[in-house]
Structures are given as structure tokens and as C-alpha cells.
N, C-alpha and C. Protein backbone atom coordinates (compact mmCIF):
# COMPACT_ATOMS: atom_id res chain seq x y z
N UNK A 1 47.13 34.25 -15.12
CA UNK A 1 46.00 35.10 -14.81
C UNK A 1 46.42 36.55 -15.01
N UNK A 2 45.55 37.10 -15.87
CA UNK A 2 45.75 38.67 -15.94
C UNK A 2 45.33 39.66 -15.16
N UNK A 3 45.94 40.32 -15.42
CA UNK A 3 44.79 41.76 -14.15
C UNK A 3 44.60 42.59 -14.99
N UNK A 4 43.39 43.10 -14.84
CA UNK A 4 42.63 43.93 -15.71
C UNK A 4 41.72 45.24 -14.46
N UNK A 5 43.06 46.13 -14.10
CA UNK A 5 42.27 47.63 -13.55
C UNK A 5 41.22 47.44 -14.15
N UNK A 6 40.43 48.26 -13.41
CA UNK A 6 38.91 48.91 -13.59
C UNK A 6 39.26 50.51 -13.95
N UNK A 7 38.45 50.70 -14.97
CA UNK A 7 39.07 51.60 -15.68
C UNK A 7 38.57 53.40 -14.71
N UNK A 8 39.44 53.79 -14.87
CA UNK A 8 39.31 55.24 -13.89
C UNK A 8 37.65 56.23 -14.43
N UNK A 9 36.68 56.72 -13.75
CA UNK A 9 35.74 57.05 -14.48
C UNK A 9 36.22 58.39 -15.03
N UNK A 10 35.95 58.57 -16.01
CA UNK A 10 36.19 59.83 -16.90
C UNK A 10 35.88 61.55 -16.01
N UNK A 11 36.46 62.62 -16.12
CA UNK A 11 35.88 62.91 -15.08
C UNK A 11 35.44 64.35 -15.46
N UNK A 12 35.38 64.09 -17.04
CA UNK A 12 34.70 64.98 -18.46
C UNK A 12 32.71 64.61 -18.16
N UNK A 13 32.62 63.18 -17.74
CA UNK A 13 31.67 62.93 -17.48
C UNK A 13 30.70 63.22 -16.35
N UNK A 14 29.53 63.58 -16.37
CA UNK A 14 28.86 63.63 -15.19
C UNK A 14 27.64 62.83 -15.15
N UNK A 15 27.32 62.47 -13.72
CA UNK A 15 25.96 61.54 -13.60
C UNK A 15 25.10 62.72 -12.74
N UNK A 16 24.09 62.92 -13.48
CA UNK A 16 22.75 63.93 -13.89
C UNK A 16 21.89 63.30 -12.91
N UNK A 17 21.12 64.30 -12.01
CA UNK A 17 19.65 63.82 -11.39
C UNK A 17 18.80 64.31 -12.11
N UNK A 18 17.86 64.69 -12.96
CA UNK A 18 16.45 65.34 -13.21
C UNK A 18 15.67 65.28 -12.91
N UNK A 19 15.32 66.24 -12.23
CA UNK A 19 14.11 66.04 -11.20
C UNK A 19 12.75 67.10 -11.98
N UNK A 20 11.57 66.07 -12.34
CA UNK A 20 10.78 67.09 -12.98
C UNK A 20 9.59 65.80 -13.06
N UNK A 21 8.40 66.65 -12.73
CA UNK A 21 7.08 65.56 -12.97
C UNK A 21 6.51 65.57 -14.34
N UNK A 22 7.57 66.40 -14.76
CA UNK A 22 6.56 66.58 -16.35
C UNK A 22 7.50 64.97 -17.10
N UNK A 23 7.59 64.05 -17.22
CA UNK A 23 7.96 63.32 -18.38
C UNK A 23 9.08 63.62 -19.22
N UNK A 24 8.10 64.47 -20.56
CA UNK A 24 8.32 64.67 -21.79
C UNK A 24 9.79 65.84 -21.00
N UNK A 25 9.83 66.61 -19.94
CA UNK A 25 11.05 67.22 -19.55
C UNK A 25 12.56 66.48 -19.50
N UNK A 26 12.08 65.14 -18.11
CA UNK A 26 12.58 64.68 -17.90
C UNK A 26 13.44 63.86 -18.95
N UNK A 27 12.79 63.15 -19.96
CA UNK A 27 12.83 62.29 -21.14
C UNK A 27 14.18 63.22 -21.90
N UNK A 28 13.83 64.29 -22.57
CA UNK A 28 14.44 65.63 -23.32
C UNK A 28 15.81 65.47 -23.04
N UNK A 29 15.58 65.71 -21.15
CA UNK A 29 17.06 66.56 -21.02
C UNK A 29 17.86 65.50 -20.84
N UNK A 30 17.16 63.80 -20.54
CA UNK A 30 17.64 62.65 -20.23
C UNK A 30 18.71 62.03 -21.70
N UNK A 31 18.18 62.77 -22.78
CA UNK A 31 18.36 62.06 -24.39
C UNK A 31 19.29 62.57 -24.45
N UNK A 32 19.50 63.81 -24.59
CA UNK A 32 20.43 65.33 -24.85
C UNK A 32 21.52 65.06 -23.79
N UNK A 33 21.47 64.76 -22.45
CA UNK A 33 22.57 64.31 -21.89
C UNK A 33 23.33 62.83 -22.09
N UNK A 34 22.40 62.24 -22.38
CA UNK A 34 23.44 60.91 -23.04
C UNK A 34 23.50 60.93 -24.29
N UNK A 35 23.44 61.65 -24.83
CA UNK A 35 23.99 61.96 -26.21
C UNK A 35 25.43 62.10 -25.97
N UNK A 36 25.78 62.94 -25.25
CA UNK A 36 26.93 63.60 -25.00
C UNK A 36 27.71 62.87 -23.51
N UNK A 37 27.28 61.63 -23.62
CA UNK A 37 28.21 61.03 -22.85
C UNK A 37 27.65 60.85 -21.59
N UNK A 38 27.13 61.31 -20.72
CA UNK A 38 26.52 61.65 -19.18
C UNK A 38 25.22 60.82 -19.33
N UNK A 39 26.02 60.66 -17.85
CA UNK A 39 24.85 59.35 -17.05
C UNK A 39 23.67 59.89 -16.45
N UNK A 40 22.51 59.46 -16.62
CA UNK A 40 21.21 60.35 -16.08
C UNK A 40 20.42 59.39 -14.95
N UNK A 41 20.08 60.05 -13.94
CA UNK A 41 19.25 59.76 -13.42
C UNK A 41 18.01 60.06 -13.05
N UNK A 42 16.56 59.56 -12.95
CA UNK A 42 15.49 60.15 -13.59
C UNK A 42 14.50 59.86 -11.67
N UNK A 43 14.33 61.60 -11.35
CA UNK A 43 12.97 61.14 -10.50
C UNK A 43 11.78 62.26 -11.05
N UNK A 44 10.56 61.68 -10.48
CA UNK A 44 9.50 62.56 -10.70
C UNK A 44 8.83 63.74 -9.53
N UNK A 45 9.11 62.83 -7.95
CA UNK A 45 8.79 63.69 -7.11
C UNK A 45 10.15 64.18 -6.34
N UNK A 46 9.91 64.71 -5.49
CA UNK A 46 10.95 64.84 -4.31
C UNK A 46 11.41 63.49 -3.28
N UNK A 47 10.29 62.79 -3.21
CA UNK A 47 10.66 61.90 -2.19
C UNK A 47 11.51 60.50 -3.12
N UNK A 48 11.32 60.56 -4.68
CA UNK A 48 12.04 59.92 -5.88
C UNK A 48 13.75 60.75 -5.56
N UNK A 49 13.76 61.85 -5.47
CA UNK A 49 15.26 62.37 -5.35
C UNK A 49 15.91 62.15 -4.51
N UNK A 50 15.08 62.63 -3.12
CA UNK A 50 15.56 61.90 -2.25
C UNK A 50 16.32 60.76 -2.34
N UNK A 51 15.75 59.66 -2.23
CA UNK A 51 16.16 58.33 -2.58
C UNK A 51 17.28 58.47 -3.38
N UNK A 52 17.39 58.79 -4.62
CA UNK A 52 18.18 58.96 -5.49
C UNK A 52 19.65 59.43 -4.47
N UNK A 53 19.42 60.92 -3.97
CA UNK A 53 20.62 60.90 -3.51
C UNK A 53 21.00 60.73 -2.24
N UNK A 54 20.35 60.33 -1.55
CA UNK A 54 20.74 59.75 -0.30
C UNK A 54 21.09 58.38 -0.62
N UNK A 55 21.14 57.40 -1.91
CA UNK A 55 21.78 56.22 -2.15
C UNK A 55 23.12 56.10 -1.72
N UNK A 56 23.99 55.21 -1.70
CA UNK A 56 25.18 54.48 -1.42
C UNK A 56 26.18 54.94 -2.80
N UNK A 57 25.15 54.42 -4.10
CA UNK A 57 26.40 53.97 -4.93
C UNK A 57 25.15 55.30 -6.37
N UNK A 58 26.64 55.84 -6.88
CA UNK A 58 26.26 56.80 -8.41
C UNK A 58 25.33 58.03 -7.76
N UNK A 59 25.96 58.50 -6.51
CA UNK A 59 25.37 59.75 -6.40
C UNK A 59 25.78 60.77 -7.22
N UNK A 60 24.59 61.67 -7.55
CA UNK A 60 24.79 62.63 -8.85
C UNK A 60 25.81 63.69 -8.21
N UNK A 61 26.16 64.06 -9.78
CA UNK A 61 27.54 65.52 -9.42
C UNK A 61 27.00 66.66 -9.73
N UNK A 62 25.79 66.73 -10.53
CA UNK A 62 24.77 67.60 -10.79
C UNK A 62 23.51 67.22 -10.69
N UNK A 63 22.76 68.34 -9.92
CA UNK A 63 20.98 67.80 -10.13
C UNK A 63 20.53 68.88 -11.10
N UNK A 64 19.37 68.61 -11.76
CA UNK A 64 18.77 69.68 -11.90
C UNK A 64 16.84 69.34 -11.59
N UNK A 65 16.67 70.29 -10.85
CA UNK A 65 15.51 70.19 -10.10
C UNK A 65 14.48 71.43 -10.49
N UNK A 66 13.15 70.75 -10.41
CA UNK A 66 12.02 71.45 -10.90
C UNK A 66 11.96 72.48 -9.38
N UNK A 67 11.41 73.25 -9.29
CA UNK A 67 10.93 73.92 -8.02
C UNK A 67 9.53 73.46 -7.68
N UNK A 68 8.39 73.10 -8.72
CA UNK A 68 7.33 72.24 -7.89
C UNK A 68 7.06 70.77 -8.84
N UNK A 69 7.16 70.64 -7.40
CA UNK A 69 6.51 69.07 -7.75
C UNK A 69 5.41 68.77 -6.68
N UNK A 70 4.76 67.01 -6.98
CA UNK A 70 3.81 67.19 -6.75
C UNK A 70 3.63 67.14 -4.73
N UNK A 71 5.15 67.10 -4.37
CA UNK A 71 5.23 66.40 -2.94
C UNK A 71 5.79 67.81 -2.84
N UNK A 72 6.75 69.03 -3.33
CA UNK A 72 7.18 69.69 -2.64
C UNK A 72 6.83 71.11 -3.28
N UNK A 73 6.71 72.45 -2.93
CA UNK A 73 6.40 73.57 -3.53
C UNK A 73 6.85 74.41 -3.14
N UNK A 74 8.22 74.14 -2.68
CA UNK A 74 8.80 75.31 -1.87
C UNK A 74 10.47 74.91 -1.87
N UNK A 75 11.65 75.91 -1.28
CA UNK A 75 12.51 75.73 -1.76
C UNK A 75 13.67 74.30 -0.56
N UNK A 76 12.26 73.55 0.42
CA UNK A 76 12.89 72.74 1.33
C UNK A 76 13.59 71.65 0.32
N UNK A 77 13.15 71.31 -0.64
CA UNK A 77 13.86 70.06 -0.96
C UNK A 77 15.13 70.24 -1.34
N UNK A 78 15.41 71.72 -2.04
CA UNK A 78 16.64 72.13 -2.85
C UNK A 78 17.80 72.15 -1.17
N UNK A 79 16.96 72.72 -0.01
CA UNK A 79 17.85 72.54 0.69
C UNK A 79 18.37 71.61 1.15
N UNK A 80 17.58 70.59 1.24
CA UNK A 80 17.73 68.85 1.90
C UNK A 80 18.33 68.47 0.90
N UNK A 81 18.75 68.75 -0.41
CA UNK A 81 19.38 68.10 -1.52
C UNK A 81 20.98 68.48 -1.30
N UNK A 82 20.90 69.82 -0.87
CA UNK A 82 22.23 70.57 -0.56
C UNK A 82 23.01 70.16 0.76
N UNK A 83 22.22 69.47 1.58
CA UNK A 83 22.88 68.58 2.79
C UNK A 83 23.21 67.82 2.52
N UNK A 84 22.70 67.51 1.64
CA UNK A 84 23.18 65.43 1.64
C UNK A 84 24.43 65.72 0.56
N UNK A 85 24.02 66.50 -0.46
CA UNK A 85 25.36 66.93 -1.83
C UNK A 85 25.69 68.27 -1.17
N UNK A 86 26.87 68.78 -0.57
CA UNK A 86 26.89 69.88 -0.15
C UNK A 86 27.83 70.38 -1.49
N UNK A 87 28.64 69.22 -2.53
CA UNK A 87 29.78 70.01 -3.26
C UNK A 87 28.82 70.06 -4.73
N UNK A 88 28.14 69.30 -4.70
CA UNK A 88 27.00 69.07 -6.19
C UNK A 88 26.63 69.96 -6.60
N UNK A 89 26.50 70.88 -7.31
CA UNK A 89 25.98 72.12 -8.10
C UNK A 89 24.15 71.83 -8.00
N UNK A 90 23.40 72.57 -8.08
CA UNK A 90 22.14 72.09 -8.24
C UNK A 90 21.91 73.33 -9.05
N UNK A 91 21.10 72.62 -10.12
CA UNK A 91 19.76 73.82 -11.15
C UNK A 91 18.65 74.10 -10.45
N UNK A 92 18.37 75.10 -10.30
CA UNK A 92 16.54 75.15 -9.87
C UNK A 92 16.37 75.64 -11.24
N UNK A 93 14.96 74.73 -11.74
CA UNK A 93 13.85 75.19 -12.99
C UNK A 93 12.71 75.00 -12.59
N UNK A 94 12.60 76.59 -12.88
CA UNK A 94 10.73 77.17 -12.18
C UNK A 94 10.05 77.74 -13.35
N UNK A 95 8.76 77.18 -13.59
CA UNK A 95 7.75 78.54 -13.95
C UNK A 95 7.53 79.09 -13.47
N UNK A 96 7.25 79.29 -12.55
CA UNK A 96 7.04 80.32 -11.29
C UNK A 96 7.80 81.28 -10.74
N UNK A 97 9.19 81.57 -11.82
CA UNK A 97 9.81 82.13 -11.47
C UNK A 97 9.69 83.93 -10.47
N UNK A 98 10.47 84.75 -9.53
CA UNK A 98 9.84 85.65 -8.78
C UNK A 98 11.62 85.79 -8.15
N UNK A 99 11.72 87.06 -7.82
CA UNK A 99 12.95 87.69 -7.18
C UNK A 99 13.06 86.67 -5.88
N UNK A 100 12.07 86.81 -4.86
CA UNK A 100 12.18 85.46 -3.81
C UNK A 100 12.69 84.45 -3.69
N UNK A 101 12.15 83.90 -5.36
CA UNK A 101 12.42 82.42 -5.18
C UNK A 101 13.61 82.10 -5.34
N UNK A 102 14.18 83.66 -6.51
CA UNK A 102 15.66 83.25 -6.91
C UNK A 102 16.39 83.56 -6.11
N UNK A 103 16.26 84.50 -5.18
CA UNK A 103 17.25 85.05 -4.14
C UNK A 103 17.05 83.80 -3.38
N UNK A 104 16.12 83.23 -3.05
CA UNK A 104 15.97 82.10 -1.71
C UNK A 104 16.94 81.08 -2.75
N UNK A 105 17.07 80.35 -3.72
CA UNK A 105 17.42 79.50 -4.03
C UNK A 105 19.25 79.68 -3.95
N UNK A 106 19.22 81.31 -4.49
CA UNK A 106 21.02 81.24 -4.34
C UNK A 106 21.66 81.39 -2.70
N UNK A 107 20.64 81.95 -2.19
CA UNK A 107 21.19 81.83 -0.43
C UNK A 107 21.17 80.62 -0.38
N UNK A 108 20.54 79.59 -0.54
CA UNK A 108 20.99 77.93 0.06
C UNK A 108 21.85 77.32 -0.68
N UNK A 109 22.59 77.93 -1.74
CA UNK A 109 23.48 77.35 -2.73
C UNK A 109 23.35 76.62 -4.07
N UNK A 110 22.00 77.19 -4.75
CA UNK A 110 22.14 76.97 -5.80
C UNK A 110 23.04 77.55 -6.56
N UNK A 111 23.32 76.67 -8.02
CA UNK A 111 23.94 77.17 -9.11
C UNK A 111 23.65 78.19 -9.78
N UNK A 112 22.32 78.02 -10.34
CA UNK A 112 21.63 79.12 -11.28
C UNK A 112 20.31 78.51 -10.59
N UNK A 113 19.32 79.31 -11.15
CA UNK A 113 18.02 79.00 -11.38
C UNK A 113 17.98 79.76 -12.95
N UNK A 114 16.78 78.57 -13.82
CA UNK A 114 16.52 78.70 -15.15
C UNK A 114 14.87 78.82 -14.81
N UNK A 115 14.51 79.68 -16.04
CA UNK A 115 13.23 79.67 -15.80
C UNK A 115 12.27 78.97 -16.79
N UNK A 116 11.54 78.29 -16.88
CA UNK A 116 10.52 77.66 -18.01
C UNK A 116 9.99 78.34 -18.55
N UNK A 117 9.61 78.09 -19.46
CA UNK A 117 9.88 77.58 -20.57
C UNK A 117 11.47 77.63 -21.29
N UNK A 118 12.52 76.42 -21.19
CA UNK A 118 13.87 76.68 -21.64
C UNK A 118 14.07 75.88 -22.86
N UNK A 119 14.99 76.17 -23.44
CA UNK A 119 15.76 75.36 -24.48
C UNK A 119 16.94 74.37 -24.03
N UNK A 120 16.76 73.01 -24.49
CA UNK A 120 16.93 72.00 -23.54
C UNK A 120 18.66 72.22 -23.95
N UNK A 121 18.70 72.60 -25.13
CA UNK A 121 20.41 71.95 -25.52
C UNK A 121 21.16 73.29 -24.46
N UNK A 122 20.57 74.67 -24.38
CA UNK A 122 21.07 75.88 -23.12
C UNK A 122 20.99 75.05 -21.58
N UNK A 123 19.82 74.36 -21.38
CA UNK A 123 20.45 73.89 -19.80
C UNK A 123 21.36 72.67 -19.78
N UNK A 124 21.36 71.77 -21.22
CA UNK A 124 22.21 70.60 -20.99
C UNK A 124 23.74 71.59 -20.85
N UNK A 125 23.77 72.93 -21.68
CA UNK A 125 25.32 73.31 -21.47
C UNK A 125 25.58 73.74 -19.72
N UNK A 126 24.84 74.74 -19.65
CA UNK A 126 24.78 75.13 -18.47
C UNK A 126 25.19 73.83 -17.11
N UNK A 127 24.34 72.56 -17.19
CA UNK A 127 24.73 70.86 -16.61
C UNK A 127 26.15 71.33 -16.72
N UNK A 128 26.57 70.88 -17.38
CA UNK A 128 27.98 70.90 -18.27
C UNK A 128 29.19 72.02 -17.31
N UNK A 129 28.53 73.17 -17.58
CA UNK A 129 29.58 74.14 -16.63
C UNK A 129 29.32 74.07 -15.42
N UNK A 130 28.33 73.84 -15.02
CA UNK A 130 28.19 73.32 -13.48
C UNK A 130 29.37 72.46 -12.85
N UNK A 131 29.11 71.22 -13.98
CA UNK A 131 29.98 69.76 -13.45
C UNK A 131 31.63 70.40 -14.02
N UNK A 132 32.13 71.23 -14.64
CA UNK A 132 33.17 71.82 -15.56
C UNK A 132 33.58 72.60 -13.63
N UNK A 133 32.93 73.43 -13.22
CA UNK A 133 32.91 74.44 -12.12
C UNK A 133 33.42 73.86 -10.80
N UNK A 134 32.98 72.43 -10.59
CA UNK A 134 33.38 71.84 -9.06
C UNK A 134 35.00 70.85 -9.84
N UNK A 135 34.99 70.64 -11.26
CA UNK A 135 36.21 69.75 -11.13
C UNK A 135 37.25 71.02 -11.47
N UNK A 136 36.92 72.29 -11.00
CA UNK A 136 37.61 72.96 -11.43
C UNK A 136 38.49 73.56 -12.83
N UNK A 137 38.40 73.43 -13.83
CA UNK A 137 38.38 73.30 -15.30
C UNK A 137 37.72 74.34 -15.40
């Protein structure tokens, strides 16, 4: 009988939340990140992320999160996301962007906030230095 380790997860890799009700967003940044290796995970509302990261098993090392959706419009979820992931980098992406929202988002510990209309292959890098930023690299 052989033994066959389980192989160490790569740690070049990251597993992605996207949080966005638009689809065709979600879909984009979902393609563009597994292109390049990274595991995605896909919600539409807040109470979808939730779930997502309050799970057991493949909690994300990066989110990147819409600022409205259709359950939340304000910056509570980014904070409830930041309790449960306190070391996880998080994106806020707003149309709605406003000095408020961005100052409120970096006082609770966001990464960046991006504003919409973006270019998907600029926030897949940005993902990238996020998850590059907590493994220290």
C-alpha cells in the first residue's frame, strides 16, 4: 500500500468571493480569475455571502464586493464580512462612489474601493495584490 500526501494548496493561488447582482459582472471577473488559476466563488446578494463565508470549508482569502445589492445598501455587510474574515482583504465596487463611502469603507478595513464602471483584467490584478499583501510577498 502506498501513501499518497495530499498535495499542499498552492499559496500563489487564491479562492475569490464575488459578490455582485449584476451576472454578466460576476460571470467576467469569475472567467478572468480562473483563467489564471484562482478558485471563485459566486454570490448575488448579501445574505448569498454571508453563507459563503461563514461556511466551514474554502473560505475566501479575497472578496470582492458590490456596495449595493439587492438585500444591503450600506457599508453593514462589508463590516459583517470583516468579522467573520478579519485577515481577508476585501474590494468594495461602487457606482455610487462619494468621499463617505470611501472613507467609511477604509475605516472598517477595506482594501481599496474601485469604482464602476472598471476594467475587469485592473481589478482581477488588484484580487491578485490583495491575496500577494496578506501572504506577505
Amino acid at each position: 500500500m502506498s501513501f499518497s500526501p495530499v498535495p499542499a494548496k498552492n499559496p500563489a493561488v487564491a479562492h475569490v468571493l464575488v459578490v455582485d447582482d449584476e451576472p454578466l459582472i460576476r460571470w467576467s471577473v469569475a472567467e478572468t480569475l480562473t483563467g489564471r488559476g484562482h478558485t471563485v466563488a459566486e454570490a448575488g446578494n448579501g445574505k448569498e455571502a454571508l453563507a459563503v463565508v461563514k461556511g466551514v470549508a474554502n473560505r475566501p482569502d479575497v472578496v470582492l464586493l458590490d456596495y449595493r445589492l439587492p438585500d444591503s445598501n450600506d457599508l453593514s455587510l462589508l463590516a459583517a464580512i470583516k468579522r467573520e474574515l478579519p485577515e481577508s482583504p476585501i474590494i468594495l465596487m461602487t457606482a455610487y462612489g462619494s468621499p463617505e463611502i470611501t472613507s467609511g469603507a477604509l475605516a472598517l478595513g477595506a482594501y481599496r474601493v474601485v469604482n464602476k464602471p472598471f476594467e475587469v483584467h485592473d481589478v482581477v490584478t488588484l484580487i491578485q495584490e490583495a491575496h500577494a499583501s496578506v501572504r506577505g510577498q
